[in-house]
Protein backbone atom coordinates (compact mmCIF):
# COMPACT_ATOMS: atom_id res chain seq x y z
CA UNK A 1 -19.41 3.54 -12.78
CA UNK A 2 -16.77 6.14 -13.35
CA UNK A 3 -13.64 4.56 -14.55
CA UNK A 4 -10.10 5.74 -12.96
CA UNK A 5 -7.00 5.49 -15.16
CA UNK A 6 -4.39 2.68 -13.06
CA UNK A 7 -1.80 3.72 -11.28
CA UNK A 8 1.38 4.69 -13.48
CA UNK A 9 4.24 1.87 -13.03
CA UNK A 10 7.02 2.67 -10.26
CA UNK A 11 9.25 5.40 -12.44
CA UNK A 12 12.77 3.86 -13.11
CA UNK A 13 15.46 5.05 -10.56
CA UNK A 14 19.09 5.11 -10.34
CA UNK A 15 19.58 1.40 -8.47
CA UNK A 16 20.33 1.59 -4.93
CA UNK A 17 24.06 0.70 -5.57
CA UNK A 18 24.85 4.26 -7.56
CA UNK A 19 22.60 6.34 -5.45
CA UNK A 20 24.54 8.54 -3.15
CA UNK A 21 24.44 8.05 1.15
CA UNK A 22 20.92 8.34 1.82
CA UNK A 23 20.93 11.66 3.64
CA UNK A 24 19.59 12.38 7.40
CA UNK A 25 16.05 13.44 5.90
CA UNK A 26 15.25 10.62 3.52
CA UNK A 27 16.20 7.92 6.21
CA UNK A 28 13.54 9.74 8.44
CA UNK A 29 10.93 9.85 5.84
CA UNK A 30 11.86 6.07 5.13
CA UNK A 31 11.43 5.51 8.64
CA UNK A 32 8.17 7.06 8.76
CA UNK A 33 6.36 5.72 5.50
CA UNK A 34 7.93 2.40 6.83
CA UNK A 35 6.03 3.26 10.07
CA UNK A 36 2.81 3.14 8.43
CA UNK A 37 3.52 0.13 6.43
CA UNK A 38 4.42 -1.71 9.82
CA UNK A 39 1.15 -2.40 10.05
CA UNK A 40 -0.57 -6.06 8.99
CA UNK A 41 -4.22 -4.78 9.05
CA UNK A 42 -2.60 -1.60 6.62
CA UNK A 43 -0.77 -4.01 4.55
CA UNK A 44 -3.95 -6.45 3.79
CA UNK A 45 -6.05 -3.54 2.78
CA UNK A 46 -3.54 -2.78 0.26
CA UNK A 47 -2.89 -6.24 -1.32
CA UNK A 48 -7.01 -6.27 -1.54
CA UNK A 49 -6.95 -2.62 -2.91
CA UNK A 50 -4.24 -3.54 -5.65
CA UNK A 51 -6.30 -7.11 -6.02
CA UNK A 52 -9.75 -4.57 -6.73
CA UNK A 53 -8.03 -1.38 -8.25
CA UNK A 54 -10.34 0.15 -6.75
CA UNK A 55 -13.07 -0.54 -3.60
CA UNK A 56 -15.57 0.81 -1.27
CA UNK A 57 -14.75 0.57 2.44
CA UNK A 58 -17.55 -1.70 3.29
CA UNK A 59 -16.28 -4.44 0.87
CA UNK A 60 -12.78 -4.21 2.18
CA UNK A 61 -14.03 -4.71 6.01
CA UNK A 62 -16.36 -7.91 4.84
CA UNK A 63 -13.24 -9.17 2.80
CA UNK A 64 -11.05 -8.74 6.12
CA UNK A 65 -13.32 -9.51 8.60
CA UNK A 66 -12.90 -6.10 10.15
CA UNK A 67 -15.80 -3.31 11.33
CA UNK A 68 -15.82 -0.76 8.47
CA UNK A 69 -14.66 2.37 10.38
CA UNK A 70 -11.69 0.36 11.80
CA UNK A 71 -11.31 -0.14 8.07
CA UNK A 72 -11.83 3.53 6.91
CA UNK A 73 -8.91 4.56 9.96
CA UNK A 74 -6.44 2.57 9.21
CA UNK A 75 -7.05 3.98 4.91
CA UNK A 76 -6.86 7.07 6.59
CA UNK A 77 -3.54 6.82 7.67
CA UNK A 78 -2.87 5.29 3.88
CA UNK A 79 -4.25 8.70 2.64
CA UNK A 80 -2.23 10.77 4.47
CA UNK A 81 1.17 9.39 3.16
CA UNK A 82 -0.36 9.92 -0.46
CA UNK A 83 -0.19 5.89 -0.68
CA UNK A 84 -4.32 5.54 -1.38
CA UNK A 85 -7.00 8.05 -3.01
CA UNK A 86 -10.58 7.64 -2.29
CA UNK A 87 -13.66 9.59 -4.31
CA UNK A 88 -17.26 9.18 -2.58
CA UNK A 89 -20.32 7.66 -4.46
CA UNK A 90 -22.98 8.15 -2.43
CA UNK A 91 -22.73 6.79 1.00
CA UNK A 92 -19.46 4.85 -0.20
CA UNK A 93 -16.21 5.81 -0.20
CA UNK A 94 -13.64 3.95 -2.70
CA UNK A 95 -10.46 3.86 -2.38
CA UNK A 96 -7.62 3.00 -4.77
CA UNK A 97 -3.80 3.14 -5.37
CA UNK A 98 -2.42 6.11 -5.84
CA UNK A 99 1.19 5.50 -6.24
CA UNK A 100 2.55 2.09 -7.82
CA UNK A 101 5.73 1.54 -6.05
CA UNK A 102 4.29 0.79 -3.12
CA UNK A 103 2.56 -2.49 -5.06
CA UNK A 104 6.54 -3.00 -6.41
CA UNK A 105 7.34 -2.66 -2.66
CA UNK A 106 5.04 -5.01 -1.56
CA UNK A 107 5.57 -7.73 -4.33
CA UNK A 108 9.28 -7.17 -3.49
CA UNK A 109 8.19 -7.77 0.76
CA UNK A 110 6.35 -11.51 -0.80
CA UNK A 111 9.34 -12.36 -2.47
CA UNK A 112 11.58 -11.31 0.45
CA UNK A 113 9.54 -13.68 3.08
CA UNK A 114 8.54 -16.49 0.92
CA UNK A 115 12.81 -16.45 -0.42
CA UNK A 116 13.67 -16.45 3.35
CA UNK A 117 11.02 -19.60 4.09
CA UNK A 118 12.61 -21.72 0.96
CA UNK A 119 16.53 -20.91 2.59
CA UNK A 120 15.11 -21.71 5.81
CA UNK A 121 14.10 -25.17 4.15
CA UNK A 122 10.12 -25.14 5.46
């Protein structure tokens, strides 16, 4: 099994307070990559990408109960934002994390809900 290096941490950024007015163009391409993180069947195959570093698209649609090219359409639409990379073995295609902030992002999206439930008091 050929072993891929993991994903490089999030690279630090200027924090949202001292960053300048976003400008017309990033807000769209916020609002885009946002788009195709809108997605719960998108944002499971992620967590169990991240939980795998890296998997084939069979295993993902047993772990999520899902038909494997429903699986390997909604990575496609991963791929195409430069979120996930996949390299074929065979008849199997793995995919993996290509860029770590979206894991930050995610973790950040947890703490966000499960914060919200404990204010909420349930």
């Amino acid at each position: 099994m050929l072993t891929r290096p993991a994903p490089s941490p999030c690279p630090a950024k200027a924090s949202l307070k001292r960053r300048p007015p976003l400008s017309v163009e990033q807000s769209l391409a916020m609002e885009a990559l946002f788009a195709v993180l809108a997605n719960d069947t998108r944002l499971r195959l992620l967590q169990e990408i991240t939980r795998c570093d890296e998997v084939c698209t069979s295993e993902l649609a047993e772990r999520l109960d899902m038909k494997p090219q429903a699986v390997s359409n909604q990575l496609q639409r991963l791929q195409d934002k430069g979120i996930v990379g996949s390299r074929r073995s065979g008849n199997n295609v793995f995919y993996r994390i290509l860029d770590h902030c979206v894991v930050v992002l995610l973790e950040r999206g947890l703490c966000l809900i499960e914060e919200s439930a404990k204010r909420a008091g349930r």
